[in-house]
Protein backbone atom coordinates (compact mmCIF):
# COMPACT_ATOMS: atom_id res chain seq x y z
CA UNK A 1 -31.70 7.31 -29.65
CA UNK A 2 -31.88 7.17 -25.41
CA UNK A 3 -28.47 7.55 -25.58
CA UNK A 4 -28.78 10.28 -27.52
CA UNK A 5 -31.57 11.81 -25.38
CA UNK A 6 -29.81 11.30 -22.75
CA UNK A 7 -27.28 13.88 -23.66
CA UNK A 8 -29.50 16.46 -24.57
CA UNK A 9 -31.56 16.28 -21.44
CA UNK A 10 -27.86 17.29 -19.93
CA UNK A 11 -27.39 20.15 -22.49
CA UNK A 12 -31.39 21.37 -21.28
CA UNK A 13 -29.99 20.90 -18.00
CA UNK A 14 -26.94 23.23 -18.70
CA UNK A 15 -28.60 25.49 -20.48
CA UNK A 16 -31.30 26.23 -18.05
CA UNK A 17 -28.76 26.81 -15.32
CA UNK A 18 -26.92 29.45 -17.13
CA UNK A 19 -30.27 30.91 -17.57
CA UNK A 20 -31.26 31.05 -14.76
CA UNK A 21 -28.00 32.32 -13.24
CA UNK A 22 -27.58 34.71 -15.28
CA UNK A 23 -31.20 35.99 -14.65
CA UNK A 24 -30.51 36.33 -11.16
CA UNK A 25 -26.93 38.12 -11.83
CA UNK A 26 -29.06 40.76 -14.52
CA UNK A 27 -31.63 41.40 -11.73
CA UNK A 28 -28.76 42.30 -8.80
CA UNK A 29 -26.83 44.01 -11.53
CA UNK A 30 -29.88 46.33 -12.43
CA UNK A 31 -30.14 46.69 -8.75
CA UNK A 32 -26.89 48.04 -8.15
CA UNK A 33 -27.56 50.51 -11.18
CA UNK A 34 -24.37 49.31 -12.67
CA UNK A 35 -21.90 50.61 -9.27
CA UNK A 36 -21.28 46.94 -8.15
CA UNK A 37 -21.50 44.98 -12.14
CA UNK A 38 -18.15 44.83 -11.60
CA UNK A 39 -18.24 43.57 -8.03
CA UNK A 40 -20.84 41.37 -8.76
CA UNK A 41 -19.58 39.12 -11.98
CA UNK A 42 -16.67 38.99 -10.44
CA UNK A 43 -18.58 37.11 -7.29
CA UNK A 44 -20.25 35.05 -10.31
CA UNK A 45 -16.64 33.98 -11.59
CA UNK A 46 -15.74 33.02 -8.09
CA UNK A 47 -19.06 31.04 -7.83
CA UNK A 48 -18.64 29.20 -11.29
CA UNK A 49 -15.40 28.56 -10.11
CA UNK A 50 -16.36 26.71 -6.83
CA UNK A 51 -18.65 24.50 -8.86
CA UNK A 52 -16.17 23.49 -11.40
CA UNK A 53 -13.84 22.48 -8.42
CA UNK A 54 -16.93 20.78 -6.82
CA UNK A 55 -17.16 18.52 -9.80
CA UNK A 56 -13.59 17.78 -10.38
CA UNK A 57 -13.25 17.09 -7.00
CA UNK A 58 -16.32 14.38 -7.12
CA UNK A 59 -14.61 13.54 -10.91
CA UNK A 60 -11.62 12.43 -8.67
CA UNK A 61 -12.69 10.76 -5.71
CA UNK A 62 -15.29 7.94 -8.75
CA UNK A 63 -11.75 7.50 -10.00
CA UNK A 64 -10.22 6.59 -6.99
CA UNK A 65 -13.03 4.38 -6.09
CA UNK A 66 -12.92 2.90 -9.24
CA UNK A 67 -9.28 2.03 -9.05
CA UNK A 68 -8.81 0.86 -5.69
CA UNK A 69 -11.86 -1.51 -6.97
CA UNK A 70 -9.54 -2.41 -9.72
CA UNK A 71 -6.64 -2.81 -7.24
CA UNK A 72 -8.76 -5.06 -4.96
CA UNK A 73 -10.09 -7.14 -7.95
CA UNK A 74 -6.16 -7.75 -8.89
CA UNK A 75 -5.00 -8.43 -5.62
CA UNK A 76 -8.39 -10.85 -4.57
CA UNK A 77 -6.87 -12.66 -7.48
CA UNK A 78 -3.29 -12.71 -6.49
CA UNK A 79 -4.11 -13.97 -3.11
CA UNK A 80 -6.65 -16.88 -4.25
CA UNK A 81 -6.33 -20.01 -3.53
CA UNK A 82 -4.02 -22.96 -5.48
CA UNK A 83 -5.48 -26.00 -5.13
CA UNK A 84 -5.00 -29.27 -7.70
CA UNK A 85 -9.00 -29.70 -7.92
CA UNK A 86 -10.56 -26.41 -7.85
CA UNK A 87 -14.41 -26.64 -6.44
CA UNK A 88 -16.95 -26.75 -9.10
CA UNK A 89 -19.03 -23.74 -9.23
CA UNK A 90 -17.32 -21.94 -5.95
CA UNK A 91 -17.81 -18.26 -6.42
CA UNK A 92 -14.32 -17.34 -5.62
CA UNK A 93 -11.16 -17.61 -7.64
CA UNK A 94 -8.99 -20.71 -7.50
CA UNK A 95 -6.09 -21.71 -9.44
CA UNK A 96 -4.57 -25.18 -9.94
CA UNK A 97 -1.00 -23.94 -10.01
CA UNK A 98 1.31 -20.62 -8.32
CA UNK A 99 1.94 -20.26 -12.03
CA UNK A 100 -1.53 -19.77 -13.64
CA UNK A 101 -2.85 -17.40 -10.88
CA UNK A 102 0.63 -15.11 -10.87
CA UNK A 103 -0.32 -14.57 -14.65
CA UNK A 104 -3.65 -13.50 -14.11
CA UNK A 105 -3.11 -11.72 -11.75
CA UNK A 106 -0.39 -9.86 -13.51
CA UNK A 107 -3.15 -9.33 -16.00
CA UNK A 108 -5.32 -7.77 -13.72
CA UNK A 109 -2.79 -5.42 -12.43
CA UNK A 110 -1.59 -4.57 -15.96
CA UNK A 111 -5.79 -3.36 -16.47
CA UNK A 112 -4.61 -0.73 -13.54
CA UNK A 113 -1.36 0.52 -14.95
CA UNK A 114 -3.05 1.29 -18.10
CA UNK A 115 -5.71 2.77 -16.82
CA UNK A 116 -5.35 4.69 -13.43
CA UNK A 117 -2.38 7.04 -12.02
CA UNK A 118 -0.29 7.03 -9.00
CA UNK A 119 -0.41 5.43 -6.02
CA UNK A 120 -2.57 2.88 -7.90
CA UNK A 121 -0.19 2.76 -10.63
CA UNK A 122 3.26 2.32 -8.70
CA UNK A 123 1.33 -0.26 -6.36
CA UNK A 124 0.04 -2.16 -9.03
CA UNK A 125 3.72 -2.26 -10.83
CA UNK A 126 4.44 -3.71 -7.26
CA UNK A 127 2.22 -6.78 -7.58
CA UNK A 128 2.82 -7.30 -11.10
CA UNK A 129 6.81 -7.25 -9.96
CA UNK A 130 5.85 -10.17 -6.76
CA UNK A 131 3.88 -12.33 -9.21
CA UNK A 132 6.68 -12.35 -12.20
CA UNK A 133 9.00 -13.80 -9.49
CA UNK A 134 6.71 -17.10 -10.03
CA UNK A 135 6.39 -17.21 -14.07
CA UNK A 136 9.93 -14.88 -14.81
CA UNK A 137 11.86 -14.51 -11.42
CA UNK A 138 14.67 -12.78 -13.47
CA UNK A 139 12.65 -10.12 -14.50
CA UNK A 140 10.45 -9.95 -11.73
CA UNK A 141 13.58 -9.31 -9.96
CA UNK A 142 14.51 -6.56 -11.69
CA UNK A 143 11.36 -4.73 -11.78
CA UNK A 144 11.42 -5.03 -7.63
CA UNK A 145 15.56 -3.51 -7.79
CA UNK A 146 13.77 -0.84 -10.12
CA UNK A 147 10.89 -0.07 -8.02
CA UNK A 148 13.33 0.38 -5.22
CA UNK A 149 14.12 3.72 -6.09
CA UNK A 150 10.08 4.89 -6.48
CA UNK A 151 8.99 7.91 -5.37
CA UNK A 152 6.15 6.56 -3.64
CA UNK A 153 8.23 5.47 -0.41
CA UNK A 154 5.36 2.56 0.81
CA UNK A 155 6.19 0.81 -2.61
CA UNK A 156 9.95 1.47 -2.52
CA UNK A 157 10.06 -0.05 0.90
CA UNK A 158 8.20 -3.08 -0.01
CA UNK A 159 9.81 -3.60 -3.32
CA UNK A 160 13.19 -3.72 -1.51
CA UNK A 161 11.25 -6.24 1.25
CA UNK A 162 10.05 -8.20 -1.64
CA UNK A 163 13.46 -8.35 -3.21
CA UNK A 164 15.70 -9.28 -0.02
CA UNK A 165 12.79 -12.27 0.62
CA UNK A 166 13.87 -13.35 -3.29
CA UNK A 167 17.84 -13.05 -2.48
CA UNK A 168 17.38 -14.91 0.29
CA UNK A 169 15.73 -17.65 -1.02
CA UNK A 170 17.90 -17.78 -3.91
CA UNK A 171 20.69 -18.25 -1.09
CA UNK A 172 22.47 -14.88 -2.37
CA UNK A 173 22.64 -13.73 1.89
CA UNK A 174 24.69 -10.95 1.47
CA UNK A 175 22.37 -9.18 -0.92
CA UNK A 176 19.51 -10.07 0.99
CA UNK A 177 21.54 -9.22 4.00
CA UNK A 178 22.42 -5.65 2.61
CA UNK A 179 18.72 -4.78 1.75
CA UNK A 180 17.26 -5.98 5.33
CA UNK A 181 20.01 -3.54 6.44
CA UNK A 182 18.98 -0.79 4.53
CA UNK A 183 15.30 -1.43 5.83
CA UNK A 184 16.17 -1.57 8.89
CA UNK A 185 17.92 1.88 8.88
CA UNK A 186 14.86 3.60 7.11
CA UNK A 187 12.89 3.56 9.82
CA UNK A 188 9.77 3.01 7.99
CA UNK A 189 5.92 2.58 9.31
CA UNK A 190 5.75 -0.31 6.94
CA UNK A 191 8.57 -2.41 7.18
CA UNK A 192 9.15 -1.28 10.66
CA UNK A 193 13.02 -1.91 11.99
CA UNK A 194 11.99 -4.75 14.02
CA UNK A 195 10.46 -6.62 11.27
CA UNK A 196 13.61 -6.15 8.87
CA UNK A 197 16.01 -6.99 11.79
CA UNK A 198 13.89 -10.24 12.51
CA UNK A 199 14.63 -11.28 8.66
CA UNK A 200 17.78 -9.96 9.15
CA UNK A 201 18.41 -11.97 11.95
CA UNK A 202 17.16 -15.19 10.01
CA UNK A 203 19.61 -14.37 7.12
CA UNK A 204 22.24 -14.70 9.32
CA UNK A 205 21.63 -17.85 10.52
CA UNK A 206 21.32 -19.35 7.05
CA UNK A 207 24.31 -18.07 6.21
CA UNK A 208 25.51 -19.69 9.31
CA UNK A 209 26.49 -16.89 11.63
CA UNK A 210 24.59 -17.70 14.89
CA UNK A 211 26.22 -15.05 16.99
CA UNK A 212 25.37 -12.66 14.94
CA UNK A 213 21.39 -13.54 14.89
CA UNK A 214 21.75 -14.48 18.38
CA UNK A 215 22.73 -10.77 19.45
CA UNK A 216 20.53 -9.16 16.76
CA UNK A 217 17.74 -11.13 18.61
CA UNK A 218 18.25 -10.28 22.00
CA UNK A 219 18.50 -6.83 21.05
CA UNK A 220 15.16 -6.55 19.24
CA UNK A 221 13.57 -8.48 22.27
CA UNK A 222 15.44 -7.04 25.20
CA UNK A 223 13.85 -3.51 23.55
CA UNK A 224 10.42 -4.37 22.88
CA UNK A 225 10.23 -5.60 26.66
CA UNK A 226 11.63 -2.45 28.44
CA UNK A 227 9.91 0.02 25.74
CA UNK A 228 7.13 1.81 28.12
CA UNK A 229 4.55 4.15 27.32
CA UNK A 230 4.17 7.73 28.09
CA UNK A 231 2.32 7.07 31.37
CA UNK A 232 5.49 4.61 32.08
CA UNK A 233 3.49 1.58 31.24
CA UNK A 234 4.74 -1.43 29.52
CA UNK A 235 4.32 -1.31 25.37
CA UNK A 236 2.20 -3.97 24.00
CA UNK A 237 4.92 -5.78 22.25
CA UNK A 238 4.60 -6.32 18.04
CA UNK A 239 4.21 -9.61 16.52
CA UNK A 240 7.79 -9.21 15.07
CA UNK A 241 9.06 -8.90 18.67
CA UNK A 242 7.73 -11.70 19.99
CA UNK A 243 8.71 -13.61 16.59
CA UNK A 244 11.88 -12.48 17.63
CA UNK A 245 11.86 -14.38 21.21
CA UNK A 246 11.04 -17.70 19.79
CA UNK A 247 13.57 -17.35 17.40
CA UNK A 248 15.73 -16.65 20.21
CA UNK A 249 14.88 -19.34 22.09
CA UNK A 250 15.46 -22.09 19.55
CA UNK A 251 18.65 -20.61 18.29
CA UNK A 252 20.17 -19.89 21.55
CA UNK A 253 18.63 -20.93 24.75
CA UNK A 254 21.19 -19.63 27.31
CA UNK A 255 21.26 -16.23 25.50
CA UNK A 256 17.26 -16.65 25.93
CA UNK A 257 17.57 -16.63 29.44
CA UNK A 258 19.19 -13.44 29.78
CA UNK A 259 16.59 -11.50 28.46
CA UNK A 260 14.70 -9.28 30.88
CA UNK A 261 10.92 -11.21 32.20
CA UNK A 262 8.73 -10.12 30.54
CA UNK A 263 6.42 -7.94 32.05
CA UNK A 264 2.83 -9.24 33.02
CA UNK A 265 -0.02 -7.74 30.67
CA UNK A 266 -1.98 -5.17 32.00
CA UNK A 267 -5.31 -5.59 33.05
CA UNK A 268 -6.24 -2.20 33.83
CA UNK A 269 -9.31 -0.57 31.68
């Protein structure tokens, strides 16, 4: 029965706002002694129009709220913590294996793809992909290749990063090696050159070839350290960069020493 009041209070709602507009369209149309009718429902038109964009647009933006809540309850569960005695009664997630929270998380994210549309979609096909790798790595594998070619480039990108991190760990360098490569030559905001080059670099040294992430090192360092801004100032350097020196310096500590100094921070405001 409320619910059912509910719903008519809307119609009495509707209703008296057609009313009412319409009253106030009559009145200017008598007004205009029929000369502008035309004029003026076609301004009414334009005006219903606007509001029925007005809601869709506020439609929209509760389901994007509501999905990047989804998206944040998934991922809040993906990133708990694993621990072999869980504390009673704590209010946040905790798992006692890798195994039990990548399945319930994927359970979570699965709630998204069913529900919601892109970017929330693809991105939640993206977590769902990272946590098979710890309950079905072969298929979580190939979700990540397949999700490689998405049209949303953020998730392509870091379906690709995901993937090379899985090669690599596997030991299979020169497909890891091949995607860090192709990351690197994207150019992308979000795995940025010198963070794919850094892995890069670290791929090679697995596999043995020290020269190679030796120079690949000194490169990404020697840049970051003579990059200046527009005013001619030294660029703050990026945490892959200086990843990148210490890297350097353990894998190669005459190479190291060639680098340019570092330049001192600057302590102007």
């Amino acid at each position: 029965m409320a619910k059912y009041n509910k719903k008519r209070a809307r119609e009495l709602k509707h209703d008296k706002f057609r009313d009412t507009t319409m009253r106030v369209v009559d009145r200017l149309g008598d007004r205009l002694a029929g000369k502008g009718r035309a004029i003026l429902y076609g301004i009414a038109a334009i005006i219903v129009i606007a509001l029925i964009t007005a809601l869709v647009i506020k439609w929209t933006n509760r389901k994007a709220d509501e999905a990047r809540a989804a998206l944040g309850r998934a991922i809040a569960i993906a990133a708990a913590p694993v621990s072999s005695s869980p504390t009673p009664g704590s209010p946040a997630p905790a798992f006692s294996s890798e195994q039990e929270r990548a399945q319930k998380a994927i359970e979570e994210f699965q709630k998204v793809v069913a529900k919601y549309g892109d970017p929330y979609r693809s991105e939640a096909r993206y977590f769902i992909a990272t946590s098979l790798l710890y309950v079905d790595r072969n298929k979580g594998m190939s979700e990540l290749s397949e999700l490689g070619n998405n049209s949303l480039k953020e998730v392509a990108v870091l379906s690709k990063f995901a993937l090379a991190h899985a090669k690599e760990a596997d030991s299979k360098f020169d497909e890891a090696i091949a995607l860090y490569r192709e990351l690197a030559a994207a150019n992308s905001n979000v795995v940025t050159p010198e963070t794919a080059n850094l892995w890069l670099a670290k791929a090679y040294e697995k596999q043995g070839k020290k020269k190679e992430a030796a120079d690949l090192l000194f490169n990404i360092v020697e840049a970051a350290r003579k990059a200046k801004d527009p005013e001619g100032n030294p660029q703050p350097q990026s945490q892959a960069a200086r990843d990148a020196s210490q890297e350097l310096e353990k894998l190669d500590p005459a190479r190291y020493e060639q680098l340019t100094p570092e330049a001192p921070p600057n302590l102007s405001l």
